[in-house]
N, C-alpha and C. Protein backbone atom coordinates (compact mmCIF):
# COMPACT_ATOMS: atom_id res chain seq x y z
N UNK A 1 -12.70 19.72 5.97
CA UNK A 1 -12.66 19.44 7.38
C UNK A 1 -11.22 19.57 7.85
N UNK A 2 -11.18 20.42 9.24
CA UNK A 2 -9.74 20.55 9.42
C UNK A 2 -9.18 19.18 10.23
N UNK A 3 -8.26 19.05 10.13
CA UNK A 3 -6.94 18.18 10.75
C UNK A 3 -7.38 17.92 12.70
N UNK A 4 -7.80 18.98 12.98
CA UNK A 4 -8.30 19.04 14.51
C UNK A 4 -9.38 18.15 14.88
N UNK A 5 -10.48 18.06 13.85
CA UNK A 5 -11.77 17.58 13.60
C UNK A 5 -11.91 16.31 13.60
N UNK A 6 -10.70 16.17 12.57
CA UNK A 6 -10.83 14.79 12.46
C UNK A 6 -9.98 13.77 13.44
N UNK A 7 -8.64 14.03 13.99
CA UNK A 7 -8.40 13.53 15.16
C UNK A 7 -9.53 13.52 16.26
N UNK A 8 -10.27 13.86 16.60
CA UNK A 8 -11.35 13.65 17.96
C UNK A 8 -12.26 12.60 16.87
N UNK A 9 -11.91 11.91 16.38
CA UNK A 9 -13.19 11.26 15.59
C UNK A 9 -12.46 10.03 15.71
N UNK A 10 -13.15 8.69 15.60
CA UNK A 10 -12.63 7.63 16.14
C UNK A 10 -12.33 7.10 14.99
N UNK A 11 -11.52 5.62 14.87
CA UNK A 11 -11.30 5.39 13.62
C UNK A 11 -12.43 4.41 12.39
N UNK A 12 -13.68 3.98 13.11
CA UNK A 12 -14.86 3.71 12.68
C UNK A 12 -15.10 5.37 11.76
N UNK A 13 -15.29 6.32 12.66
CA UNK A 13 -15.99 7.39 11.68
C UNK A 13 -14.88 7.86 11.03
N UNK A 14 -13.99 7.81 11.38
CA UNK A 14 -12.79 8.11 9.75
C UNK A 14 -12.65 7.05 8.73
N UNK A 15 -13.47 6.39 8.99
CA UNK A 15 -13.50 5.22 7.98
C UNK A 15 -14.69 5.57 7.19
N UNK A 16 -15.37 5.96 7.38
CA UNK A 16 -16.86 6.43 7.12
C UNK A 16 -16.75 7.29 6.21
N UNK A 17 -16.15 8.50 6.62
CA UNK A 17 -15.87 9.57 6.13
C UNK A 17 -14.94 9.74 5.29
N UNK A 18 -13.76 8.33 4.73
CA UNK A 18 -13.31 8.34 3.90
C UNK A 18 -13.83 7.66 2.98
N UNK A 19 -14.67 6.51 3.34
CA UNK A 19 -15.65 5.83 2.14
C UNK A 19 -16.52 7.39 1.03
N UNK A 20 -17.02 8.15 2.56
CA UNK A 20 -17.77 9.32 1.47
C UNK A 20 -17.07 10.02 0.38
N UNK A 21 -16.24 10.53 1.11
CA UNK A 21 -14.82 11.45 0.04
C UNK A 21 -14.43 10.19 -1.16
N UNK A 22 -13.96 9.21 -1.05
CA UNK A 22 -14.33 8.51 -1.99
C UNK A 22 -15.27 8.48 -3.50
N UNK A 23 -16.73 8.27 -2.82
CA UNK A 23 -17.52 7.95 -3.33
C UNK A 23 -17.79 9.65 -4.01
N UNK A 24 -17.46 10.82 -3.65
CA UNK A 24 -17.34 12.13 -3.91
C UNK A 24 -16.04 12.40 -5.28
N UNK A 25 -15.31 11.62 -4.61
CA UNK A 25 -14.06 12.01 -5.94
C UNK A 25 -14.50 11.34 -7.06
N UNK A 26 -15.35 10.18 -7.41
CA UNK A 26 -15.70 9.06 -8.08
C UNK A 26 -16.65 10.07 -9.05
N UNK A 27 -17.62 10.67 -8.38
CA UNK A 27 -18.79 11.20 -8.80
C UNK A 27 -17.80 12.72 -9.41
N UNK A 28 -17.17 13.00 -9.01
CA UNK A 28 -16.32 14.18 -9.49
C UNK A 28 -16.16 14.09 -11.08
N UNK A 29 -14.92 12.79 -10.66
CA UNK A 29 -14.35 12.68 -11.79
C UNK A 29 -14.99 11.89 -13.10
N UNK A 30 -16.23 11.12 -12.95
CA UNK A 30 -17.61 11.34 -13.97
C UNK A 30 -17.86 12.40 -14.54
N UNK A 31 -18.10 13.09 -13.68
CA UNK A 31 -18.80 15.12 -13.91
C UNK A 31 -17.78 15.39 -14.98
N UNK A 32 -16.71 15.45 -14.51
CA UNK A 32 -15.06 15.92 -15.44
C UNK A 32 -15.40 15.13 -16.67
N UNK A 33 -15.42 13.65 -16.87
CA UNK A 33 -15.11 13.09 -18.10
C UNK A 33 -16.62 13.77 -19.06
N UNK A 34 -17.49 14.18 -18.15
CA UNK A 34 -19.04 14.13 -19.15
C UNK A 34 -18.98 15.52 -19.69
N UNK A 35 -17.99 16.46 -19.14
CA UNK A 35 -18.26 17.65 -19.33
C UNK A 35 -18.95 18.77 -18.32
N UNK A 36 -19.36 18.13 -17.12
CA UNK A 36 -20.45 18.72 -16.68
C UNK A 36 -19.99 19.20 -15.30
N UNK A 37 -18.99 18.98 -14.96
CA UNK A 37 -17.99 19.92 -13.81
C UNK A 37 -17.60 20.65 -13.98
N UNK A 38 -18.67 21.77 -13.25
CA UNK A 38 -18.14 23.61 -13.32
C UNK A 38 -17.18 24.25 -12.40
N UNK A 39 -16.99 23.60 -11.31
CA UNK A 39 -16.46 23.76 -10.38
C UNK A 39 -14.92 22.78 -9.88
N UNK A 40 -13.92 23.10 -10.99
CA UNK A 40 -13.11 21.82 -10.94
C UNK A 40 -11.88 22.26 -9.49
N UNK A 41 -11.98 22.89 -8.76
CA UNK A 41 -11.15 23.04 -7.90
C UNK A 41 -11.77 22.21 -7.02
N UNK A 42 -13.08 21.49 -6.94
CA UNK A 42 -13.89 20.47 -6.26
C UNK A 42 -12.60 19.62 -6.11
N UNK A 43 -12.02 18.84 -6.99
CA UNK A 43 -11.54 17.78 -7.35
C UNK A 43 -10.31 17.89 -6.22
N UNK A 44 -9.63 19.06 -6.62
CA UNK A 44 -8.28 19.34 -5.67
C UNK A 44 -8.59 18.88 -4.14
N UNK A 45 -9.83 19.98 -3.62
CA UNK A 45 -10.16 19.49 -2.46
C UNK A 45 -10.30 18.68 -1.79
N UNK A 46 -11.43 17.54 -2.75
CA UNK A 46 -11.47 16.33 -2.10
C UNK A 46 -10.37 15.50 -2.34
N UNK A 47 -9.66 15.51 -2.97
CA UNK A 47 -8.13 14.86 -3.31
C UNK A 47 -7.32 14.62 -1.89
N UNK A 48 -7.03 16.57 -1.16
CA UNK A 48 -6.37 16.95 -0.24
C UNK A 48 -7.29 16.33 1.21
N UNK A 49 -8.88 16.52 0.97
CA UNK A 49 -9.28 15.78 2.43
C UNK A 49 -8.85 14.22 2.54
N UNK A 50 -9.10 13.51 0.95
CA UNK A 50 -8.82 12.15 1.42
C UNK A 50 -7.38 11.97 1.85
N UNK A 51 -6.45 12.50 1.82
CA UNK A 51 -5.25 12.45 1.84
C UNK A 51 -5.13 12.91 3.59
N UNK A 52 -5.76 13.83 3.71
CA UNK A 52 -5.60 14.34 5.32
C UNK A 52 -6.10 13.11 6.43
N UNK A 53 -7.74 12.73 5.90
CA UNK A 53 -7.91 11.28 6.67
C UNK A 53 -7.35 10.44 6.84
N UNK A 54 -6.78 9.67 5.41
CA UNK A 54 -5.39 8.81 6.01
C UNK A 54 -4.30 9.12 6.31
N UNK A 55 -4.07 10.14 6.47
CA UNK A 55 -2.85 10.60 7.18
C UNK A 55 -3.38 10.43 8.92
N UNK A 56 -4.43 10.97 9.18
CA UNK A 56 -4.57 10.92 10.59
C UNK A 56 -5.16 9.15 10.72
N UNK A 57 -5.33 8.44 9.97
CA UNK A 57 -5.51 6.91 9.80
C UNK A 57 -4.55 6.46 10.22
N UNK A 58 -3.35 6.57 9.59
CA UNK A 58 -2.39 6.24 9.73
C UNK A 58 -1.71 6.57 11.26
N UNK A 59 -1.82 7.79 11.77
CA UNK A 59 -1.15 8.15 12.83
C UNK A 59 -2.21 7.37 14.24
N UNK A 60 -2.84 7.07 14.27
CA UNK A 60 -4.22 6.42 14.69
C UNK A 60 -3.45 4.98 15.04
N UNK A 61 -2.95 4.56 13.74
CA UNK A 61 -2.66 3.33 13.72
C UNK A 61 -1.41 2.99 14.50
N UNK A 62 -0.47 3.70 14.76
CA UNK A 62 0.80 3.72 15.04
C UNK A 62 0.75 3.92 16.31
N UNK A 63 -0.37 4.48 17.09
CA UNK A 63 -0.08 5.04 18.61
C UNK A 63 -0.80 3.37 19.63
């Protein structure tokens, strides 16, 4: 999700949406320890979205 997207989103649904990415990196990094993540650039991604949400969390917070 881009940076644009998520500013028009209030801070209830960026809260939301960082619980998911969460609960996504969690389930990732299971997959990784079991062997069973084929697709490990998954991991990077959701790494970089949770990181983008609280960044716009943060800027949210400050204004």
């Amino acid at each position: 999700m881009k940076a644009s997207e998520l500013r028009s989103k209030t801070t209830a649904e960026l809260q939301t949406e960082l619980e998911s990415l969460l609960k996504a990196q969690f389930n990732l990094r299971m997959q990784s320890a079991t062997q069973q993540l084929s697709n490990t650039s998954q991991m990077r991604q959701v790494r970089r979205s949770i990181a983008r949400v609280r960044t716009i969390m943060t800027e949210k917070a400050g204004q």
